[in-house]
PDB file of N, CA and C in Angstrom:
ATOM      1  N   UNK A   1      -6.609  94.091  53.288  1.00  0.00           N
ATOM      2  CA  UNK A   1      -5.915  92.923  52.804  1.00  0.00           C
ATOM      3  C   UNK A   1      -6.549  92.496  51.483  1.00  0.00           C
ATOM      4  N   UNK A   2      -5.730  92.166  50.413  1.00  0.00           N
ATOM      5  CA  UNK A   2      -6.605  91.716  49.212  1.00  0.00           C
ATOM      6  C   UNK A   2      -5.264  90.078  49.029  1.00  0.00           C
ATOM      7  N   UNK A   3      -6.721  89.406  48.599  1.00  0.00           N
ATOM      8  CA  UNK A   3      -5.967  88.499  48.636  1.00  0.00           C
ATOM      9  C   UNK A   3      -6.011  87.756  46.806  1.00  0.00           C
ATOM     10  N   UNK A   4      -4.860  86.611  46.773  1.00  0.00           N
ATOM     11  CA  UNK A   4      -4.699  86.821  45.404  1.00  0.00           C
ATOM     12  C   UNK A   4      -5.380  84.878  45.240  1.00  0.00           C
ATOM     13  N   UNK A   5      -5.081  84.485  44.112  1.00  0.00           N
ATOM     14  CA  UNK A   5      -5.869  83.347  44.138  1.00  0.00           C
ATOM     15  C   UNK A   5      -5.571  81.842  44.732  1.00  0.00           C
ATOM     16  N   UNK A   6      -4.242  82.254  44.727  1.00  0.00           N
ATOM     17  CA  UNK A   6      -3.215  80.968  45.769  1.00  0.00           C
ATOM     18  C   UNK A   6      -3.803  81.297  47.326  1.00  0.00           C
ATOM     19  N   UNK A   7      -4.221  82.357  47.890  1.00  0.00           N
ATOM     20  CA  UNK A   7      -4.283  82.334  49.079  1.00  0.00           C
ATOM     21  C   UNK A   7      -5.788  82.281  49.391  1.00  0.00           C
ATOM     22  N   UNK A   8      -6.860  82.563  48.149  1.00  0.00           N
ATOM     23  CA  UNK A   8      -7.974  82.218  47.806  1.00  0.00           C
ATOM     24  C   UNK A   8      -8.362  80.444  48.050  1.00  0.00           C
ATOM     25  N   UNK A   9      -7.416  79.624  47.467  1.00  0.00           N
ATOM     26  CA  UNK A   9      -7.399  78.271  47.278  1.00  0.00           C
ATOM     27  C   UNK A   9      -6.896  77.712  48.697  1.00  0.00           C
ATOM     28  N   UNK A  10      -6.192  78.309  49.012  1.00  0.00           N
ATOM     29  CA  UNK A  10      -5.696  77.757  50.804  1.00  0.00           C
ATOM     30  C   UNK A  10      -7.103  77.634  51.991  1.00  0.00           C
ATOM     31  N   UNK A  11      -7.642  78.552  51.016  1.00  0.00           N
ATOM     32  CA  UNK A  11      -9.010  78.583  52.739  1.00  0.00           C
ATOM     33  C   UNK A  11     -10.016  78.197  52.361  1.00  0.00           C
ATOM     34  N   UNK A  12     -10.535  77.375  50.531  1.00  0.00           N
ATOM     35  CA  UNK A  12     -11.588  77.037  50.172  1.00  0.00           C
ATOM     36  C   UNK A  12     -12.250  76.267  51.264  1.00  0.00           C
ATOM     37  N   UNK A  13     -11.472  74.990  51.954  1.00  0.00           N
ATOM     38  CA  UNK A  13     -12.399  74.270  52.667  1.00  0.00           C
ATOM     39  C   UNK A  13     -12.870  75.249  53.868  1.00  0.00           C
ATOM     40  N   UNK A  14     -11.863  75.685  54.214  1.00  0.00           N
ATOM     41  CA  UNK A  14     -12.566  76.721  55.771  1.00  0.00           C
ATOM     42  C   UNK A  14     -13.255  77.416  55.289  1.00  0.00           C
ATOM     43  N   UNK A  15     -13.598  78.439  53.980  1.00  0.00           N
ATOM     44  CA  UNK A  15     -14.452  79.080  53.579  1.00  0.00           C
ATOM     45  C   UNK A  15     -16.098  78.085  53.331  1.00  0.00           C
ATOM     46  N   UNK A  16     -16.000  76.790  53.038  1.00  0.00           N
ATOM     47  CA  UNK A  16     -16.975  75.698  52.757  1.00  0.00           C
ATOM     48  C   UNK A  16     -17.901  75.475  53.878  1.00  0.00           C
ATOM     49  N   UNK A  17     -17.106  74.971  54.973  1.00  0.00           N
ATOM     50  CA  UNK A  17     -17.181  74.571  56.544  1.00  0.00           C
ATOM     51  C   UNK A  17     -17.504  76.190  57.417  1.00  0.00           C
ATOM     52  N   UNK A  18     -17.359  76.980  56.917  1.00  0.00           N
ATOM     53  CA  UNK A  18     -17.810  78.215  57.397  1.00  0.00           C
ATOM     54  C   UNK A  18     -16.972  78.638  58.809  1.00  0.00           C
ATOM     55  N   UNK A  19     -15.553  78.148  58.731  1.00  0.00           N
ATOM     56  CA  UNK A  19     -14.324  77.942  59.943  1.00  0.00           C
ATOM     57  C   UNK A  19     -13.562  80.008  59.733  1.00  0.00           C
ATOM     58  N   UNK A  20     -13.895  80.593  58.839  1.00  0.00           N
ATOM     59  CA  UNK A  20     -13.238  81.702  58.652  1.00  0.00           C
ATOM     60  C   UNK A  20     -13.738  82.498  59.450  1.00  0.00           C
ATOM     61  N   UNK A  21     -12.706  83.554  59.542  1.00  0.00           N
ATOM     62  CA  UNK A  21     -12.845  84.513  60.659  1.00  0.00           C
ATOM     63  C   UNK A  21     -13.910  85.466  59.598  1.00  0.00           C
ATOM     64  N   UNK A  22     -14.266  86.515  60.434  1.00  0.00           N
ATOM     65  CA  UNK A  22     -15.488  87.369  59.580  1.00  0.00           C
ATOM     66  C   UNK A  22     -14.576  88.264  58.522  1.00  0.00           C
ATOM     67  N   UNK A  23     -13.461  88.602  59.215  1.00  0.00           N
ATOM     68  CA  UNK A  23     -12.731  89.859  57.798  1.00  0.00           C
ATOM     69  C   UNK A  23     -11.992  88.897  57.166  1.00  0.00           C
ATOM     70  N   UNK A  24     -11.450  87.477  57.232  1.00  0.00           N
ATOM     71  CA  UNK A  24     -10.800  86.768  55.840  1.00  0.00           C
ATOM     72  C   UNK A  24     -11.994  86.203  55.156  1.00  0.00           C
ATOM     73  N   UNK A  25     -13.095  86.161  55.488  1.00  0.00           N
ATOM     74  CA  UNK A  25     -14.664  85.510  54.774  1.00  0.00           C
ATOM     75  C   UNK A  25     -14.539  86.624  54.068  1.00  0.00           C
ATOM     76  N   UNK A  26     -14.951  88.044  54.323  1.00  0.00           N
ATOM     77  CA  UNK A  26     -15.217  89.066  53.780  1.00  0.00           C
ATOM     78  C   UNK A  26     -14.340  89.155  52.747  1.00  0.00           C
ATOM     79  N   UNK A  27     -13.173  88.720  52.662  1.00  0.00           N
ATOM     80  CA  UNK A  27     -12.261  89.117  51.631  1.00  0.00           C
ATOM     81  C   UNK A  27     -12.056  87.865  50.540  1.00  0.00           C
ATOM     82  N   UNK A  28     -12.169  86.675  51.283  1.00  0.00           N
ATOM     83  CA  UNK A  28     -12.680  85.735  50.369  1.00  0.00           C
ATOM     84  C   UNK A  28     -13.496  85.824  49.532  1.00  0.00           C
ATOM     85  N   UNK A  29     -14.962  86.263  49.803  1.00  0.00           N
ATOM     86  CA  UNK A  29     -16.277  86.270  49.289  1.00  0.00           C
ATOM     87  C   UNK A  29     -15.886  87.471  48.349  1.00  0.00           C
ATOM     88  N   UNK A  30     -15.024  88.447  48.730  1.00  0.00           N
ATOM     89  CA  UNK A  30     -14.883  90.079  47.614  1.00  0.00           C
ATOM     90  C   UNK A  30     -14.051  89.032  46.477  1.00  0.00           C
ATOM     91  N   UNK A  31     -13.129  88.363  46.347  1.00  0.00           N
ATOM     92  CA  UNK A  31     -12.234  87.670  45.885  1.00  0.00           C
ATOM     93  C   UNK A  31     -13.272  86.923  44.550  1.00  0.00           C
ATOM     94  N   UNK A  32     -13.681  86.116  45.167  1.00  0.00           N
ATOM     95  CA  UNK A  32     -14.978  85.282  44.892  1.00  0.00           C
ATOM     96  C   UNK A  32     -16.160  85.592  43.973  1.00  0.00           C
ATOM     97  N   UNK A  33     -16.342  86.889  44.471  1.00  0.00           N
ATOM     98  CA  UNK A  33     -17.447  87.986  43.523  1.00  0.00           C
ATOM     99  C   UNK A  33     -17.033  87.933  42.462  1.00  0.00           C
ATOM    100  N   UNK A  34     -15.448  88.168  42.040  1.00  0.00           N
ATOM    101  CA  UNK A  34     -14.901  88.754  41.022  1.00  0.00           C
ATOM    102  C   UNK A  34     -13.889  87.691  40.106  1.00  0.00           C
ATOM    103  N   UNK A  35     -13.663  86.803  40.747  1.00  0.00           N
ATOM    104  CA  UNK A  35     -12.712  85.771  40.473  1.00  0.00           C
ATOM    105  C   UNK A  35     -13.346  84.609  39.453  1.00  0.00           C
ATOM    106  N   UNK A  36     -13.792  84.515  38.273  1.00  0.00           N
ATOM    107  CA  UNK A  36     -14.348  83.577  37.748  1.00  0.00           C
ATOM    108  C   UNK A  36     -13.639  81.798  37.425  1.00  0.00           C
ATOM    109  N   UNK A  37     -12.256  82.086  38.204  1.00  0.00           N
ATOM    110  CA  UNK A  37     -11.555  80.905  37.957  1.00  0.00           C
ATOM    111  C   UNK A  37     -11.592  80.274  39.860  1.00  0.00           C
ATOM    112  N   UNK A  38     -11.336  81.145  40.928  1.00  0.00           N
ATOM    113  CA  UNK A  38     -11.734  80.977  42.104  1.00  0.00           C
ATOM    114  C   UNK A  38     -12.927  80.222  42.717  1.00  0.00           C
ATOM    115  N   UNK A  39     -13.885  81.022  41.417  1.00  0.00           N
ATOM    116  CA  UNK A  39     -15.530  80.029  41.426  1.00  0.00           C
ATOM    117  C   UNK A  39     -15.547  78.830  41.250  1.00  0.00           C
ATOM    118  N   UNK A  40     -14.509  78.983  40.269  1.00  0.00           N
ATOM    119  CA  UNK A  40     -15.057  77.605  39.717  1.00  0.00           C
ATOM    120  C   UNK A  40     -14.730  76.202  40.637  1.00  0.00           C
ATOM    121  N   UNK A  41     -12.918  76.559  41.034  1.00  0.00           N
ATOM    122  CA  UNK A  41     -12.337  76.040  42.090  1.00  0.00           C
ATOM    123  C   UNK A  41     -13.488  75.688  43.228  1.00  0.00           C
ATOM    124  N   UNK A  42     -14.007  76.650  43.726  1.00  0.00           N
ATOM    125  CA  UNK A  42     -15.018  76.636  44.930  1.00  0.00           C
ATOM    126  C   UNK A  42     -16.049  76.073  44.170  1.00  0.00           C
ATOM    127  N   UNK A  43     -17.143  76.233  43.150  1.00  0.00           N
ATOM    128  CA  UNK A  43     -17.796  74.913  42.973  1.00  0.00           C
ATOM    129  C   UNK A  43     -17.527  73.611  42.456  1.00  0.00           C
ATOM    130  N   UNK A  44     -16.431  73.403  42.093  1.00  0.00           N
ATOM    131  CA  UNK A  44     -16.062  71.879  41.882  1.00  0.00           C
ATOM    132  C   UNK A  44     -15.675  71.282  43.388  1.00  0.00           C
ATOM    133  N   UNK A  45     -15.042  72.534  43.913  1.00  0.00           N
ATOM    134  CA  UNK A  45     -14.685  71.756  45.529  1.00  0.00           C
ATOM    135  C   UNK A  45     -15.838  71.755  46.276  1.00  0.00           C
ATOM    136  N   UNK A  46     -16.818  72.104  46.347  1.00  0.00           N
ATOM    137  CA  UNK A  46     -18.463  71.768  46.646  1.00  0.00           C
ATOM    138  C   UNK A  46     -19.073  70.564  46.245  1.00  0.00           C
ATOM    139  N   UNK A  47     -18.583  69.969  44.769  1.00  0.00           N
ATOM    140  CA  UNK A  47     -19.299  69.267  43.967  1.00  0.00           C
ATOM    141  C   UNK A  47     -19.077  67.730  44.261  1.00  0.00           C
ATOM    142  N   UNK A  48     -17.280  67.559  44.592  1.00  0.00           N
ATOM    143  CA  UNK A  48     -16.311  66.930  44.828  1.00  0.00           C
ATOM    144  C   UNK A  48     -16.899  66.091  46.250  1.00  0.00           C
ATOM    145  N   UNK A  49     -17.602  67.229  47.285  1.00  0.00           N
ATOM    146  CA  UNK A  49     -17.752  66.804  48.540  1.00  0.00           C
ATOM    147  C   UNK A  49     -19.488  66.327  48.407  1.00  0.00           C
ATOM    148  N   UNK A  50     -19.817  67.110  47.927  1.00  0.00           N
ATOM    149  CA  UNK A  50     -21.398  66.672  47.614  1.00  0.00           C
ATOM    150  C   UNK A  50     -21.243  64.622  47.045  1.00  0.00           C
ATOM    151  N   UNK A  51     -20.220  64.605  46.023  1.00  0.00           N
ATOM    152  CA  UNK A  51     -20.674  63.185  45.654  1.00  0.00           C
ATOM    153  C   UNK A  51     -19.707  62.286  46.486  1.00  0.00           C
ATOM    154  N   UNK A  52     -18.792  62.649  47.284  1.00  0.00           N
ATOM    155  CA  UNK A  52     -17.826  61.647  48.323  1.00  0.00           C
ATOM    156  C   UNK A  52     -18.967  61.629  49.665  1.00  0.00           C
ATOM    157  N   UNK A  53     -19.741  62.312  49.424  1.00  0.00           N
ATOM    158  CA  UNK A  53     -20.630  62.368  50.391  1.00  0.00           C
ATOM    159  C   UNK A  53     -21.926  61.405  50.236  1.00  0.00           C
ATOM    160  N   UNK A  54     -21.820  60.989  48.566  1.00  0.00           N
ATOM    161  CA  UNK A  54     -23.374  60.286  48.171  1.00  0.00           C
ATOM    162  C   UNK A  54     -22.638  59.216  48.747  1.00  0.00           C
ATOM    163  N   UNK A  55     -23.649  57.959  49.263  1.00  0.00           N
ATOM    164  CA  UNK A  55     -23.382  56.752  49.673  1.00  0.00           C
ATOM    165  C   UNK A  55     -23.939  55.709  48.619  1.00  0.00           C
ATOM    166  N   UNK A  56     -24.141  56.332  47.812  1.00  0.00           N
ATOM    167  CA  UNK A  56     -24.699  55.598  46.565  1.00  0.00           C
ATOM    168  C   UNK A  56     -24.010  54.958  46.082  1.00  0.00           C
ATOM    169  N   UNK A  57     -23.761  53.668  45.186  1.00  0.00           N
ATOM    170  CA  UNK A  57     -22.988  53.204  44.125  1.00  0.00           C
ATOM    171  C   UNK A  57     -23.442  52.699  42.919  1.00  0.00           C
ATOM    172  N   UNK A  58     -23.017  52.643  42.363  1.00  0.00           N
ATOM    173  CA  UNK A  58     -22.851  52.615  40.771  1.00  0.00           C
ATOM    174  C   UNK A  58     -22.120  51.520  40.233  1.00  0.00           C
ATOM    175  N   UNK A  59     -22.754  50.281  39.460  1.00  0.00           N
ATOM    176  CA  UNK A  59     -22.178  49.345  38.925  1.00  0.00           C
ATOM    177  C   UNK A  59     -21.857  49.748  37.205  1.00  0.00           C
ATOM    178  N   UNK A  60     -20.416  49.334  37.505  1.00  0.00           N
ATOM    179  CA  UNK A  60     -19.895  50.042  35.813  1.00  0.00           C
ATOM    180  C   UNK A  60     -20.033  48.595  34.662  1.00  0.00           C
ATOM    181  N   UNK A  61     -20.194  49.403  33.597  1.00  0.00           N
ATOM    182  CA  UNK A  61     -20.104  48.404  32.412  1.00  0.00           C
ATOM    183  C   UNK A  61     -19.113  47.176  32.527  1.00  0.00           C
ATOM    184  N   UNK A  62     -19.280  46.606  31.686  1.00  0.00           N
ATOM    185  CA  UNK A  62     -17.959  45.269  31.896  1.00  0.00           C
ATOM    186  C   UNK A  62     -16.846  46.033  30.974  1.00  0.00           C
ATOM    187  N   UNK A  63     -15.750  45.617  31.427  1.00  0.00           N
ATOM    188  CA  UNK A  63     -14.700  46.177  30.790  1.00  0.00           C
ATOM    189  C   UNK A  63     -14.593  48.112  31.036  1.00  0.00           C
ATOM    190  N   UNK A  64     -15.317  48.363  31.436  1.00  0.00           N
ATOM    191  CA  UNK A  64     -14.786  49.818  31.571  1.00  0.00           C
ATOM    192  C   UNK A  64     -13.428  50.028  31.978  1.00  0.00           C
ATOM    193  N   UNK A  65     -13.039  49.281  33.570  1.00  0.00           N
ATOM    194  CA  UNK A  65     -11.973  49.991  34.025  1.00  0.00           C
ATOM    195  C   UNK A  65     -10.548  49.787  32.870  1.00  0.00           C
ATOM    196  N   UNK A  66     -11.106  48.271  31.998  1.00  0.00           N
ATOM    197  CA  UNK A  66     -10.019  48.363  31.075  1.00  0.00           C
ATOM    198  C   UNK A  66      -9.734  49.684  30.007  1.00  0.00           C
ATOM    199  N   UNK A  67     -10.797  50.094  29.985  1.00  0.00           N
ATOM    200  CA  UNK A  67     -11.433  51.230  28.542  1.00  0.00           C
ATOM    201  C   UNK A  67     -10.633  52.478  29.111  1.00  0.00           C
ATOM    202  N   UNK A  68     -10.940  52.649  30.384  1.00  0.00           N
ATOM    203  CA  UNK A  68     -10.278  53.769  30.777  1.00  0.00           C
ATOM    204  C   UNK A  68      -8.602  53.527  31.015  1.00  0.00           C
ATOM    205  N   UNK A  69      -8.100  52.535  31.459  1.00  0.00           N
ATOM    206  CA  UNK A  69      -7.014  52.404  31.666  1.00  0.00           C
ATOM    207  C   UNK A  69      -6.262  52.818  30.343  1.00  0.00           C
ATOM    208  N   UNK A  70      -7.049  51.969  29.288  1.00  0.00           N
ATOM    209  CA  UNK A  70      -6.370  52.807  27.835  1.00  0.00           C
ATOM    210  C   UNK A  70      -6.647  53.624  27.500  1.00  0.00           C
ATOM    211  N   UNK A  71      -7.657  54.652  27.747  1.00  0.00           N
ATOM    212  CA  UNK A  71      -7.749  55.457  27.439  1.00  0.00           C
ATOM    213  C   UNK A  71      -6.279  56.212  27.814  1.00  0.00           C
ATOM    214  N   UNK A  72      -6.576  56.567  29.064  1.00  0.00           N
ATOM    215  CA  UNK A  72      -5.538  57.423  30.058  1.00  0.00           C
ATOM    216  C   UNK A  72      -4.289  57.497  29.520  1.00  0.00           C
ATOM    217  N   UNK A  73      -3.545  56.055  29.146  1.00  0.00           N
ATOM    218  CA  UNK A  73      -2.245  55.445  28.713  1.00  0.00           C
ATOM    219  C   UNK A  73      -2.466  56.387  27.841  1.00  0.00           C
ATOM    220  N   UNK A  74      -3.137  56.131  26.405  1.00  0.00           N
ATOM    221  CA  UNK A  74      -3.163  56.815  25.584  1.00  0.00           C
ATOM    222  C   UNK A  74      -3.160  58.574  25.434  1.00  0.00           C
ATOM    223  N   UNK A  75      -3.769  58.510  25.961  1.00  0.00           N
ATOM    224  CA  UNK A  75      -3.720  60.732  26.769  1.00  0.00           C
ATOM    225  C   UNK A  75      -1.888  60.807  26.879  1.00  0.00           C
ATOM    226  N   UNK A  76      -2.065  59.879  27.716  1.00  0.00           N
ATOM    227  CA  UNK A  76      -0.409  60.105  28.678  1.00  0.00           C
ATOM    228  C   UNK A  76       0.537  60.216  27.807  1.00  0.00           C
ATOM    229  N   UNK A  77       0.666  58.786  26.613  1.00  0.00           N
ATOM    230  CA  UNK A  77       1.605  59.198  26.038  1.00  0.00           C
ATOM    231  C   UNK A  77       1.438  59.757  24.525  1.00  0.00           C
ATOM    232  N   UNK A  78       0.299  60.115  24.396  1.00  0.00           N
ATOM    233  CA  UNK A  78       0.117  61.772  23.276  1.00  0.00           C
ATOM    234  C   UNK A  78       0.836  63.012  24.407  1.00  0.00           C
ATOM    235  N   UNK A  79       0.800  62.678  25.299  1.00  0.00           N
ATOM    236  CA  UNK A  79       1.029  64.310  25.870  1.00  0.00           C
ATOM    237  C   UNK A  79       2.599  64.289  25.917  1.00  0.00           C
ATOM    238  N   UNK A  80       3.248  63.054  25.954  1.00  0.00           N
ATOM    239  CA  UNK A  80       4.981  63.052  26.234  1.00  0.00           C
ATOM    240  C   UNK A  80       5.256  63.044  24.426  1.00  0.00           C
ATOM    241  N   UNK A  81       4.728  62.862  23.458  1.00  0.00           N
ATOM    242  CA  UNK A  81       4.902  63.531  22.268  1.00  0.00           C
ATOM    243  C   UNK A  81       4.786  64.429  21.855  1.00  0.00           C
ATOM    244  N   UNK A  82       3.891  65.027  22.438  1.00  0.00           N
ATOM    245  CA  UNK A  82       3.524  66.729  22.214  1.00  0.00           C
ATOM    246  C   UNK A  82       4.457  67.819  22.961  1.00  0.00           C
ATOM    247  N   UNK A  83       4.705  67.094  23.703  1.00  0.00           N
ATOM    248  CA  UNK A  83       5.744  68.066  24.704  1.00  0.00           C
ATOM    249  C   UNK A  83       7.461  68.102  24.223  1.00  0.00           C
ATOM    250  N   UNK A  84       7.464  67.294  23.633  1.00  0.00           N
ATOM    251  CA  UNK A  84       8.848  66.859  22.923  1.00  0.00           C
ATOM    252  C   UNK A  84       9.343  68.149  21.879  1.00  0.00           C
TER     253      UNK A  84
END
């Protein structure tokens, strides 16, 4: 069975949680060896759980969430001009 990167991305968490059977691990991990965009997927989805996992918090600047809100807006609608 070789598997391609959509079906790579379906079993990241069971591949994480260590829930895979031994021959779809095996073919994951061959996938994985070779897949430099798969990796990356699998360490951001590592990274993702590592900090939903910190119980830590973090007090933000004043005004940030405004800073970002415009920011974003701004992204958003450069990107519906660019696409035009």
């Amino acid at each position: 069975m070789v598997l391609d990167c959509k079906h790579v991305w379906d079993h990241i968490s069971g591949y994480l949680d260590g829930g895979l059977d031994p021959e779809l691990l095996r073919e994951v991990q061959r996938h994985l060896d070779h897949c430099e965009i798969c990796s990356a997927v699998l360490d951001s989805t590592r990274n993702i759980l590592v900090l939903t996992a910190d119980d830590r918090t973090f007090t933000l600047p004043v005004g940030f969430s405004e800073r970002l809100h415009a920011r974003l807006e701004k992204a958003f609608l450069e990107g519906l001009t660019t696409d035009a």
